[in-house]
N, C-alpha and C. Protein backbone atom coordinates (compact mmCIF):
# COMPACT_ATOMS: atom_id res chain seq x y z
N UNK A 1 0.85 -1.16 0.00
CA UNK A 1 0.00 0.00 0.00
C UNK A 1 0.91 1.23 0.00
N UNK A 2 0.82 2.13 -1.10
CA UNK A 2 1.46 2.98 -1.14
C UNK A 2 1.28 4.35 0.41
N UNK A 3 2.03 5.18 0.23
CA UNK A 3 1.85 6.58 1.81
C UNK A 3 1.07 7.05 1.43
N UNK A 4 0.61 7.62 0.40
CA UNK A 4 -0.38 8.52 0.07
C UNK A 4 -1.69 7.76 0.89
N UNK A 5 -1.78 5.90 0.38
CA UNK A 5 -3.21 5.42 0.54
C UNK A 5 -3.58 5.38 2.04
N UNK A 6 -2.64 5.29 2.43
CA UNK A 6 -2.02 4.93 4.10
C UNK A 6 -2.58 6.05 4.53
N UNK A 7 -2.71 7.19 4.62
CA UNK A 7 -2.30 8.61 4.63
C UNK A 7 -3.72 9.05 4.70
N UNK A 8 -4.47 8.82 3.58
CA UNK A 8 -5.72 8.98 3.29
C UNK A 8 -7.44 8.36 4.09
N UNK A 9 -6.71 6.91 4.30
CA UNK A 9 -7.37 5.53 5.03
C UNK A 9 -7.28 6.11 6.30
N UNK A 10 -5.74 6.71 6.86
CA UNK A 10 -5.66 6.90 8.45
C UNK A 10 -6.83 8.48 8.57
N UNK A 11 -7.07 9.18 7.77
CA UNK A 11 -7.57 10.18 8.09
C UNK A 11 -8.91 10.17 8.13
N UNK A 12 -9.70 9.54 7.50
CA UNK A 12 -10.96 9.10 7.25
C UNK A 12 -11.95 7.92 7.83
N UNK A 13 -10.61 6.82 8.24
CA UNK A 13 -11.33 5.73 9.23
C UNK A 13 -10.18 5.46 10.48
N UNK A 14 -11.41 4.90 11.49
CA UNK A 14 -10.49 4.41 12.76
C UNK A 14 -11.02 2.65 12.23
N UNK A 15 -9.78 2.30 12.22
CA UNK A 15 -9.47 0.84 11.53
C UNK A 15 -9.50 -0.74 13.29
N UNK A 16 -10.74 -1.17 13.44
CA UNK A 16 -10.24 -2.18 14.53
C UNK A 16 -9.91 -3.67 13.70
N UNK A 17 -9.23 -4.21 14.22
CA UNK A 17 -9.32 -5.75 14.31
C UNK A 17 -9.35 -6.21 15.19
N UNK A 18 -10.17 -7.91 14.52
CA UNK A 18 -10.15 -8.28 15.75
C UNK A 18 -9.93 -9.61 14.68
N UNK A 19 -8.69 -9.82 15.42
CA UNK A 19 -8.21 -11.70 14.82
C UNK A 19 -8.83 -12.99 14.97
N UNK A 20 -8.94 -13.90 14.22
CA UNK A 20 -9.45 -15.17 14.36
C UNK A 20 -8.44 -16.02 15.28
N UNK A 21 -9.17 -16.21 16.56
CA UNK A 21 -7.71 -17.30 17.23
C UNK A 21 -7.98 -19.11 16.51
N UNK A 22 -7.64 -19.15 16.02
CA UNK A 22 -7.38 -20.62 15.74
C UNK A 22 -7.32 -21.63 16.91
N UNK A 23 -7.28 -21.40 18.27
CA UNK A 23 -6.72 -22.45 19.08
C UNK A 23 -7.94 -22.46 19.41
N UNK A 24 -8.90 -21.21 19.87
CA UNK A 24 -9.81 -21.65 20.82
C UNK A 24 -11.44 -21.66 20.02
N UNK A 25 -11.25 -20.96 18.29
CA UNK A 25 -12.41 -20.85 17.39
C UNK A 25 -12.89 -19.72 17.48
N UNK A 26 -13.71 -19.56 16.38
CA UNK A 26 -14.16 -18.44 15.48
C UNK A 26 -14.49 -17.65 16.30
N UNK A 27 -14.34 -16.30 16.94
CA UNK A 27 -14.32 -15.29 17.38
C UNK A 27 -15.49 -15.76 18.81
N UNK A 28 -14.95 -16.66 19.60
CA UNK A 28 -15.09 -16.94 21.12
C UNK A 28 -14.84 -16.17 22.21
N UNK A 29 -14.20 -15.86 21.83
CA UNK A 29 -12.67 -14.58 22.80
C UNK A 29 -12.75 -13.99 21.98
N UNK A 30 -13.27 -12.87 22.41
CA UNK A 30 -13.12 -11.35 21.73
C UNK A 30 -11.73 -10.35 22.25
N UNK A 31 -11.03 -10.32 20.89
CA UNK A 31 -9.72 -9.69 21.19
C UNK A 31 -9.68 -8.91 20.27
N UNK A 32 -10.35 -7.56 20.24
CA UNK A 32 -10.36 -6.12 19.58
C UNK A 32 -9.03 -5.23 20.17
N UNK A 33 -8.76 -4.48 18.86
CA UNK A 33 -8.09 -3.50 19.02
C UNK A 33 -7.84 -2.83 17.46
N UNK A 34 -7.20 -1.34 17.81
CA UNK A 34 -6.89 -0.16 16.98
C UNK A 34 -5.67 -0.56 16.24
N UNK A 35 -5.96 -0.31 15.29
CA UNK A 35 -4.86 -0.15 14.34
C UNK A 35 -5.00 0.53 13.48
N UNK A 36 -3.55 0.92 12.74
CA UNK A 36 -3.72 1.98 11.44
C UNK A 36 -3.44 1.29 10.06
N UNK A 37 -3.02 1.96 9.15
CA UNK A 37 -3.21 1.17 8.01
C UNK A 37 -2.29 0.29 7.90
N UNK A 38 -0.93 0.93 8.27
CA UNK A 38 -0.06 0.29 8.27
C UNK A 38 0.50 -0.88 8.95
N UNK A 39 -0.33 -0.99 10.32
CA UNK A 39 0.07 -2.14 11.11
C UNK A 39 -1.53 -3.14 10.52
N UNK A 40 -2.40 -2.95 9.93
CA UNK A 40 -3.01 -3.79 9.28
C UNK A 40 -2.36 -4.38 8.08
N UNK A 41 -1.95 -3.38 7.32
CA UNK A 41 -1.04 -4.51 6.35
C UNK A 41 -0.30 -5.36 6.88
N UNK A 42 0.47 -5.56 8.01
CA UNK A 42 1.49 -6.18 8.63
C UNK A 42 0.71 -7.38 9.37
N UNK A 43 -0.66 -7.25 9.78
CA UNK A 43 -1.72 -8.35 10.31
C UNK A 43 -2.04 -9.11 9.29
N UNK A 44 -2.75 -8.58 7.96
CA UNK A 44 -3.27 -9.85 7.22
C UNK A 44 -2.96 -9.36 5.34
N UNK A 45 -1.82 -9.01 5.86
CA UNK A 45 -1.25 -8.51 4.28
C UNK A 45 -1.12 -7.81 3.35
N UNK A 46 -0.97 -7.30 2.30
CA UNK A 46 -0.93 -5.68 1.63
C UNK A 46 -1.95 -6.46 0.68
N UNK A 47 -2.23 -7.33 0.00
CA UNK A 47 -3.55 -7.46 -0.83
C UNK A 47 -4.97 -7.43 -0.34
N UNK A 48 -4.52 -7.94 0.99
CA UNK A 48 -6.02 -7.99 1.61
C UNK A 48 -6.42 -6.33 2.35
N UNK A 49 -5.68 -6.00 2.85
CA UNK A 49 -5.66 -4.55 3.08
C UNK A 49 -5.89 -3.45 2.02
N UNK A 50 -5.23 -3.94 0.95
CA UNK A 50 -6.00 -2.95 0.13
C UNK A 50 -7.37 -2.99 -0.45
N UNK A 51 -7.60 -4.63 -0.93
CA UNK A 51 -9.17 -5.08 -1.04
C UNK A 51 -9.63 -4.00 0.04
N UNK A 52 -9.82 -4.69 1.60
CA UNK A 52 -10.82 -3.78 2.58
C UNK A 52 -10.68 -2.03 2.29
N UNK A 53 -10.01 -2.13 2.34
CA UNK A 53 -9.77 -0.28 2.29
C UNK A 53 -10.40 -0.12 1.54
N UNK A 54 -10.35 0.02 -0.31
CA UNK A 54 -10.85 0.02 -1.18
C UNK A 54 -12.36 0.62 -1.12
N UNK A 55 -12.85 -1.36 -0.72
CA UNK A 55 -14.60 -1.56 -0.34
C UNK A 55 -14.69 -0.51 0.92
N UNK A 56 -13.74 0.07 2.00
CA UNK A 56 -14.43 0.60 2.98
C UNK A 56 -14.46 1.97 2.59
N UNK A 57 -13.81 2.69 1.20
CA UNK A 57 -13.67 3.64 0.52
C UNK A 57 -15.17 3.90 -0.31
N UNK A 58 -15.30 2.81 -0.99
CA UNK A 58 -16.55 2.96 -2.00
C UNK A 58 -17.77 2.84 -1.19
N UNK A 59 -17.46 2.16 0.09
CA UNK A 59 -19.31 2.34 0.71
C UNK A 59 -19.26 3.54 1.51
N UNK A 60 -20.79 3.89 1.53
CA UNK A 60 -21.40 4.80 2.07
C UNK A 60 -21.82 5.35 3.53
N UNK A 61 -21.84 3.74 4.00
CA UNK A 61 -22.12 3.51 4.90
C UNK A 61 -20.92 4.55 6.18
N UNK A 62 -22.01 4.37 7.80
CA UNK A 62 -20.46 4.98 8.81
C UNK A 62 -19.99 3.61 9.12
N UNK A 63 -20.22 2.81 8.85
CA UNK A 63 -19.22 1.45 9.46
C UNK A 63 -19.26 0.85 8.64
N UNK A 64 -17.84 -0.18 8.35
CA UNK A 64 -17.77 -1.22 7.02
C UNK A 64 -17.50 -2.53 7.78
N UNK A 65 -18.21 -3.60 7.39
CA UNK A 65 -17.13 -4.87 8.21
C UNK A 65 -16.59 -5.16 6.84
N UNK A 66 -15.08 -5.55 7.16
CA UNK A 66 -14.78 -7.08 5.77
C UNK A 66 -14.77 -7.81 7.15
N UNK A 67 -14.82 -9.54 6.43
CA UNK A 67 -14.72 -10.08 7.27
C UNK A 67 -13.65 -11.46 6.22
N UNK A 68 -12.55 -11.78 7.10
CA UNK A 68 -12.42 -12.55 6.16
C UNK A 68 -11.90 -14.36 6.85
N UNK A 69 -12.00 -14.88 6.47
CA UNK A 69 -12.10 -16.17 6.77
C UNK A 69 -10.67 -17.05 7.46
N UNK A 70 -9.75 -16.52 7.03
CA UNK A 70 -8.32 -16.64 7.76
C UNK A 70 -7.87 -15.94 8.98
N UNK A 71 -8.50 -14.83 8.11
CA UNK A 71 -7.13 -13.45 9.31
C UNK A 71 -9.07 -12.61 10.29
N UNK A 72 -9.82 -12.66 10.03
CA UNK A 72 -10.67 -12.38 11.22
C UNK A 72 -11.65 -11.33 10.42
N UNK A 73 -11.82 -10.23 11.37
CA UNK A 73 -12.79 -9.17 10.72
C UNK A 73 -11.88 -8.22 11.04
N UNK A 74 -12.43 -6.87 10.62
CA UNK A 74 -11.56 -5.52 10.06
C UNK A 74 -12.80 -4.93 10.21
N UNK A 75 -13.43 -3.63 11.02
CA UNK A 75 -14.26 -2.73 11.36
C UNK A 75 -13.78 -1.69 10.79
N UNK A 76 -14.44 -0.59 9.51
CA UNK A 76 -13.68 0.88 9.60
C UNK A 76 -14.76 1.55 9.76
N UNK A 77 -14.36 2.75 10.79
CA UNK A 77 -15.83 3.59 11.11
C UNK A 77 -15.21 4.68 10.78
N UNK A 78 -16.18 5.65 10.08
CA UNK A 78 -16.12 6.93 9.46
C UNK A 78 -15.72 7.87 10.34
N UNK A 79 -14.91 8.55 10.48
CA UNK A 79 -14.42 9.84 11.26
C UNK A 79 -15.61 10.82 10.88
């Protein structure tokens, strides 16, 4: 993800995750937290991060979920 997109994403949404634990199953234990764009790329990758961003760019909506099936869900709420 280029600085500019980074840049743009951090100004417009507050970005949570919340990870899939594998040991104990699908979101049992709720383990939320803040992140920015950049430490989301570093959670579930620069393709998948840009997919969500993208979709949390083009909707309208004040809250976006992705949710994705490996790496967990991704909340962005509209500043």
């Amino acid at each position: 993800m280029a600085k500019m997109q980074r840049k743009l994403i951090n100004k417009n949404f507050r970005i949570v995750f919340q990870p899939k634990l594998k040991s104990v199953g699908a979101f049992i234990i709720r383990v939320r937290f803040g992140v920015g764009a950049g430490q989301l790329e570093k959670y579930v990758g620069s393709e998948t991060a840009i997919k969500a961003s993208t979709n949390a760019l083009a909707s309208k909506a004040d809250k976006y979920t992705f949710r994705h099936r490996t790496f967990g869900r991704i909340d962005f709420y509209a500043k």
